[in-house]
N, C-alpha and C. Protein backbone atom coordinates (compact mmCIF):
# COMPACT_ATOMS: atom_id res chain seq x y z
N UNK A 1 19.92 13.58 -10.64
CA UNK A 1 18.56 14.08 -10.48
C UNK A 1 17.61 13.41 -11.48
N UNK A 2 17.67 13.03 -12.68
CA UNK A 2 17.03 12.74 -13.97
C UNK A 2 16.86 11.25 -13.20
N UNK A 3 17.74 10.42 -13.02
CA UNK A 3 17.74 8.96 -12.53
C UNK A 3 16.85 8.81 -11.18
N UNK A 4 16.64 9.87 -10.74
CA UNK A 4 15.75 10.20 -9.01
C UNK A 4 14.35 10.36 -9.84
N UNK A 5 14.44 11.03 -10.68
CA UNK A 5 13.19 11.45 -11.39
C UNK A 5 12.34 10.38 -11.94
N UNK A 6 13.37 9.27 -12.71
CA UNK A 6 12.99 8.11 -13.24
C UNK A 6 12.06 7.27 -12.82
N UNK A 7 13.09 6.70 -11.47
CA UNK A 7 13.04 6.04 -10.84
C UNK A 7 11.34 6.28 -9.72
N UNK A 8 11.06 7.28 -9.70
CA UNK A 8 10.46 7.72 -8.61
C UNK A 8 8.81 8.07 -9.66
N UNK A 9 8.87 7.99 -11.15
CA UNK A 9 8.31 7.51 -12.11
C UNK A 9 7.90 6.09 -12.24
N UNK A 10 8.85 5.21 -11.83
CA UNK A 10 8.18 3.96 -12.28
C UNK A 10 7.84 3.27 -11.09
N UNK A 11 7.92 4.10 -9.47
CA UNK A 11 7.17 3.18 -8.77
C UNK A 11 5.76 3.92 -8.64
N UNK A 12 5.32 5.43 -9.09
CA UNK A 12 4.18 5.66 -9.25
C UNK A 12 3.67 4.42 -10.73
N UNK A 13 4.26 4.34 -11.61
CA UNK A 13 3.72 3.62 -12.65
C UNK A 13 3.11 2.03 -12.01
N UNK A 14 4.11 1.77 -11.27
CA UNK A 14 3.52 0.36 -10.29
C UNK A 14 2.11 0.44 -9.47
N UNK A 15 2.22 1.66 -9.10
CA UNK A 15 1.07 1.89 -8.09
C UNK A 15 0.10 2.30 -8.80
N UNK A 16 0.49 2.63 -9.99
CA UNK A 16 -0.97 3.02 -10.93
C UNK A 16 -1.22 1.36 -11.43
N UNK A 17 -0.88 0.60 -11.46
CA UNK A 17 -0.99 -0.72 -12.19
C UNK A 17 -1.78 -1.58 -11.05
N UNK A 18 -1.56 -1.99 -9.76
CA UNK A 18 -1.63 -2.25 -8.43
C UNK A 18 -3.14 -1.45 -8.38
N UNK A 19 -3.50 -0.39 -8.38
CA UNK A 19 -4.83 0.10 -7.93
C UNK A 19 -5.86 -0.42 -9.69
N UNK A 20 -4.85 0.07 -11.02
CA UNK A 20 -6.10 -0.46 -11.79
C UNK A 20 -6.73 -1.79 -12.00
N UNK A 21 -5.63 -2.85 -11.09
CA UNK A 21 -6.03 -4.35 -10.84
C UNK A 21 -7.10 -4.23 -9.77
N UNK A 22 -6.80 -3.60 -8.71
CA UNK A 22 -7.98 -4.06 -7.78
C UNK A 22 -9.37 -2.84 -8.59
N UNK A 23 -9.04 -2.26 -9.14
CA UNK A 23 -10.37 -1.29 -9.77
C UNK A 23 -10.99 -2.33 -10.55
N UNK A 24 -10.39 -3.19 -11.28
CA UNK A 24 -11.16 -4.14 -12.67
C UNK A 24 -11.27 -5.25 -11.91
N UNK A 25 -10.76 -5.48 -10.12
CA UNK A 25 -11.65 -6.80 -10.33
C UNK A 25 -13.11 -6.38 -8.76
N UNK A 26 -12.95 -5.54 -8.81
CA UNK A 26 -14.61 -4.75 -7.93
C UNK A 26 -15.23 -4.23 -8.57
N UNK A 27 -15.39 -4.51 -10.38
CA UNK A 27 -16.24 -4.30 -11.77
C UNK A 27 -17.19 -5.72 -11.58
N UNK A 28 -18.22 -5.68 -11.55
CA UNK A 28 -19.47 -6.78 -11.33
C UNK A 28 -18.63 -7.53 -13.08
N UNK A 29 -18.89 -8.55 -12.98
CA UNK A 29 -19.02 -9.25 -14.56
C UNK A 29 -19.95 -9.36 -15.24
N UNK A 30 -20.07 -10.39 -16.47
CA UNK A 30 -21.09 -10.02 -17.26
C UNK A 30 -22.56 -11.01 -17.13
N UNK A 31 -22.12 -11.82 -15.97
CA UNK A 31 -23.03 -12.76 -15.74
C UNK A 31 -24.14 -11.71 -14.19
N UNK A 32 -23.65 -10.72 -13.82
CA UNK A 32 -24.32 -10.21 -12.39
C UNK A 32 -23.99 -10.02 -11.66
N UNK A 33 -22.98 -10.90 -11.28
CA UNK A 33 -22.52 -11.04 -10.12
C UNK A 33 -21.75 -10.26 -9.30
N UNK A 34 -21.35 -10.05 -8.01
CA UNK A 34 -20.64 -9.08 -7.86
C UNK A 34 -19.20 -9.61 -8.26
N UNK A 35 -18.41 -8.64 -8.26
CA UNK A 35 -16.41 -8.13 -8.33
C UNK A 35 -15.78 -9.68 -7.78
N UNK A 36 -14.66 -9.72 -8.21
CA UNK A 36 -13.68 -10.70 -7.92
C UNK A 36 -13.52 -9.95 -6.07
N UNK A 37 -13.48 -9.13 -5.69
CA UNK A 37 -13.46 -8.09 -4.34
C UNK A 37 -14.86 -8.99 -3.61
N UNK A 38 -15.87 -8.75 -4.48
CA UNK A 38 -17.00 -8.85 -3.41
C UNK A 38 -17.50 -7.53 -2.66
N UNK A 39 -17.47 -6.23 -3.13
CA UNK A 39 -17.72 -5.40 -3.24
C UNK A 39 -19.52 -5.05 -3.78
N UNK A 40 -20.13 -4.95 -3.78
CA UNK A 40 -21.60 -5.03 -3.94
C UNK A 40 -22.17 -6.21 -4.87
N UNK A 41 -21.62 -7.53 -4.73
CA UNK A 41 -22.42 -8.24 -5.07
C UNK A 41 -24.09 -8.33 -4.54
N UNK A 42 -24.74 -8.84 -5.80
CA UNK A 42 -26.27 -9.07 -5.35
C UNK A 42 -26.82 -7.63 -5.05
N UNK A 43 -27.63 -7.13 -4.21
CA UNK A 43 -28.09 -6.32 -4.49
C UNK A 43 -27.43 -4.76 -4.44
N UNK A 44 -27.26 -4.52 -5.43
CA UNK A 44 -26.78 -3.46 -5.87
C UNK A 44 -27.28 -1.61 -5.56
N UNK A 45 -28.50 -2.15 -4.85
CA UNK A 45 -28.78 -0.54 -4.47
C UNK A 45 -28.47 -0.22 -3.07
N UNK A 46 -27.79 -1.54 -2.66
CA UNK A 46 -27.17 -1.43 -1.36
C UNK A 46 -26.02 -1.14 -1.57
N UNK A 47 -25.23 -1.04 -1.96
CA UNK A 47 -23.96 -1.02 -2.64
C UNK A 47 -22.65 0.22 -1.75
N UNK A 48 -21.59 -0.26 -1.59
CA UNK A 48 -20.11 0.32 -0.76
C UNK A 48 -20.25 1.77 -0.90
N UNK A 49 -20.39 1.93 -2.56
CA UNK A 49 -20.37 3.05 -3.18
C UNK A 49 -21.52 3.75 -3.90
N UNK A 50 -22.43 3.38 -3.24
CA UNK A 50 -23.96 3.78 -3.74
C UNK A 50 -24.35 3.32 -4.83
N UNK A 51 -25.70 3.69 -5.45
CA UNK A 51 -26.32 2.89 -6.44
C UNK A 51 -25.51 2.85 -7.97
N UNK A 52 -25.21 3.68 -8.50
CA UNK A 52 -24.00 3.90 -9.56
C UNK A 52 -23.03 3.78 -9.55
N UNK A 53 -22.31 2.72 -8.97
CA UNK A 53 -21.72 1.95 -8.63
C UNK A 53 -20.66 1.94 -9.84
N UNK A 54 -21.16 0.85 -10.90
CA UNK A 54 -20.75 0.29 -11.77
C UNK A 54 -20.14 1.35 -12.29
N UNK A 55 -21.18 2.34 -12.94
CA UNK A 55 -20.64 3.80 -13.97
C UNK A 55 -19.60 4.10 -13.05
N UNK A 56 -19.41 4.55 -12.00
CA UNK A 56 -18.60 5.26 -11.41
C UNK A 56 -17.26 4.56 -11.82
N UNK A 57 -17.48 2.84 -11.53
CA UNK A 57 -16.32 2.33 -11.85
C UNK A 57 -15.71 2.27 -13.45
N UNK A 58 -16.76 2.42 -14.14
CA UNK A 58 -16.44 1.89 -15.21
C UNK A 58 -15.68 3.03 -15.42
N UNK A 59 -15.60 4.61 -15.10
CA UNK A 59 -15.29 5.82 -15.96
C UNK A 59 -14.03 5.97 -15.46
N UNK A 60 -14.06 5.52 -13.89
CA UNK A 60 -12.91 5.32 -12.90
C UNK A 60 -11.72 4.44 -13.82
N UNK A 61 -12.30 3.28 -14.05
CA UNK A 61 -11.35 2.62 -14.94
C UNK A 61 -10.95 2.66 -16.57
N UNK A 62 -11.70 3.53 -16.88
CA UNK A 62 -11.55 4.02 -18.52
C UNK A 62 -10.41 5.57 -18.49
N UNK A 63 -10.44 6.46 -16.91
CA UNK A 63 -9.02 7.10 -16.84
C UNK A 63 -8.05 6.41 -16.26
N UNK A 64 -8.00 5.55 -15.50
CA UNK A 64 -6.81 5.00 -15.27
C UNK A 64 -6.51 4.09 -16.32
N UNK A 65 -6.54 3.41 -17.37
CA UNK A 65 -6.80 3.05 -18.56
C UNK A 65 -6.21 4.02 -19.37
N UNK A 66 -6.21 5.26 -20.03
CA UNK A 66 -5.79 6.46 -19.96
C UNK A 66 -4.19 6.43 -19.75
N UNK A 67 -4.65 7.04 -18.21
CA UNK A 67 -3.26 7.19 -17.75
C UNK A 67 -2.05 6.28 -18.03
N UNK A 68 -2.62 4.96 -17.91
CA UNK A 68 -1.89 3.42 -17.80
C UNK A 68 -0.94 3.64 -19.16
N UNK A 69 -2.11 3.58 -20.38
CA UNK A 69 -1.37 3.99 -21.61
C UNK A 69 -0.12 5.15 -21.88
N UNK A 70 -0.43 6.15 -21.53
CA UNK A 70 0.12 7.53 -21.86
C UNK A 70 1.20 7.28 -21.52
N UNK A 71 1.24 6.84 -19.90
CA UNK A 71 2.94 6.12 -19.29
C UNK A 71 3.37 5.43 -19.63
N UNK A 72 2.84 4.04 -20.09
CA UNK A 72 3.83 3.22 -20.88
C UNK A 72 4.92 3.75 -21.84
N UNK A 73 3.70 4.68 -22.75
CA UNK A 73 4.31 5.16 -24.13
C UNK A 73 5.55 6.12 -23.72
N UNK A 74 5.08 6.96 -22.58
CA UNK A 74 6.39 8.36 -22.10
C UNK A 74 7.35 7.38 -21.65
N UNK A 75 7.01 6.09 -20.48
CA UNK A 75 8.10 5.50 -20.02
C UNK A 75 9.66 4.52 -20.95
N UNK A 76 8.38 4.25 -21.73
CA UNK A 76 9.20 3.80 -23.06
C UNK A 76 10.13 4.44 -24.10
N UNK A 77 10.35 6.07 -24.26
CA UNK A 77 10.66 6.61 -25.01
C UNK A 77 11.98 7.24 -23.67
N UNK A 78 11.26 7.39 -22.61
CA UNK A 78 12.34 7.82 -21.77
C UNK A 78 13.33 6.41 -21.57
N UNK A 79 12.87 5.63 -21.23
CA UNK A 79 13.77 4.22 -21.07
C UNK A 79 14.82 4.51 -22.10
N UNK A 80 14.50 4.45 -23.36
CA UNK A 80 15.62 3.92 -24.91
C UNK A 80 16.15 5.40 -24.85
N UNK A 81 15.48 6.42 -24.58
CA UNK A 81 16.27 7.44 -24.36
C UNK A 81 17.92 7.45 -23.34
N UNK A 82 17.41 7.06 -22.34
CA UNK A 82 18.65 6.32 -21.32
C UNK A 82 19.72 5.65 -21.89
N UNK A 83 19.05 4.61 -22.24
CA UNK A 83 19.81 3.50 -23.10
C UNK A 83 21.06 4.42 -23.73
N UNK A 84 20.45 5.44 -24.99
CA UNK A 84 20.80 5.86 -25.88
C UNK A 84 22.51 6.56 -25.28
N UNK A 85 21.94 7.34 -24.48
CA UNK A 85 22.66 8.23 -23.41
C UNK A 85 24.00 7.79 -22.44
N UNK A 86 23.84 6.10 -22.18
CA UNK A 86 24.86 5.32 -21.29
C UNK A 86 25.12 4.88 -22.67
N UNK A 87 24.83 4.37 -23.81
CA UNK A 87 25.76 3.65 -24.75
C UNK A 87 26.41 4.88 -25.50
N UNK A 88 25.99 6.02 -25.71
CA UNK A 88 27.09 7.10 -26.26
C UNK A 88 28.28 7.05 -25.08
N UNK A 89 27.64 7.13 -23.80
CA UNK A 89 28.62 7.29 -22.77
C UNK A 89 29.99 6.35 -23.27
N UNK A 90 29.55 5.14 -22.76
CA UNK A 90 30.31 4.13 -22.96
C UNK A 90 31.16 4.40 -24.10
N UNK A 91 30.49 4.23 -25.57
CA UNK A 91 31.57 4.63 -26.58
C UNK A 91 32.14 5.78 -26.98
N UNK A 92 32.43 6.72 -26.44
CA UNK A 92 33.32 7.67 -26.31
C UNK A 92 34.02 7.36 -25.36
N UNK A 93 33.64 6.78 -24.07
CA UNK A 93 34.98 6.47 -23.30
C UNK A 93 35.88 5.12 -23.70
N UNK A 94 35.04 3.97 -24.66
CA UNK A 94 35.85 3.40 -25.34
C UNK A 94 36.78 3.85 -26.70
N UNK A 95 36.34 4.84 -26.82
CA UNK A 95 37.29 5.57 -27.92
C UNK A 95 38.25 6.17 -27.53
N UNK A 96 38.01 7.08 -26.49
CA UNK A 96 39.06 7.65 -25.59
C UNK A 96 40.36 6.81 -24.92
N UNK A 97 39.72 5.63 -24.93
CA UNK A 97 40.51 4.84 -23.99
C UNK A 97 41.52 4.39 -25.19
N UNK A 98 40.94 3.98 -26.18
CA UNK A 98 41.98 3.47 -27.56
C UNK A 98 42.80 4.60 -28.29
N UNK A 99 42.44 6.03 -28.18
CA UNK A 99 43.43 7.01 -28.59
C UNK A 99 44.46 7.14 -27.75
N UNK A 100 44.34 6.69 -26.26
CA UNK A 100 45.54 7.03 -25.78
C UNK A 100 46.60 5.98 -25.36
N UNK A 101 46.06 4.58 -26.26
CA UNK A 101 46.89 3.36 -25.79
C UNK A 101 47.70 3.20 -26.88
């Protein structure tokens, strides 16, 4: 169950990574222009997502930004946690295995 749990953790972590790429590149740059997307380039009060556009994105991408972080850090502590967990495994059953040879 814990390994279902994991696992089913790091392909939401993918899909959070996958949407904050296409979020940062439908962010206008610093020259005007519109998004690597093409998403409201040029005039901007025409815009996919109405005139606030940008803010929306920018706040959009400052929580997934957020989130992005927080998981690394939980995914990372759970990872070496694992680790920790199959290498006790392992050496107790290599100990076991040498007490009874």
């Amino acid at each position: 169950m814990t390994m279902f749990l994991y696992f089913t953790t790091i392909f939401f972590f993918i899909l959070l990574c996958v949407v904050l790429c296409l979020v940062i590149m439908m962010q206008e740059g610093k020259g005007g222009g519109g998004g690597v997307l093409g998403v409201g380039g040029g005039d901007t009060s025409n815009s996919l997502f109405g005139a606030s556009t940008s803010d929306v994105l920018k706040k959009f991408t400052g929580w997934l930004v957020a989130i992005f972080l927080a998981s690394c850090v939980i995914l990372s502590f759970w990872t070496t946690s694992l680790g920790r967990t199959a290498q006790k495994r392992s050496s107790t059953t290599y100990i076991e295995e040498e007490i009874k040879s």
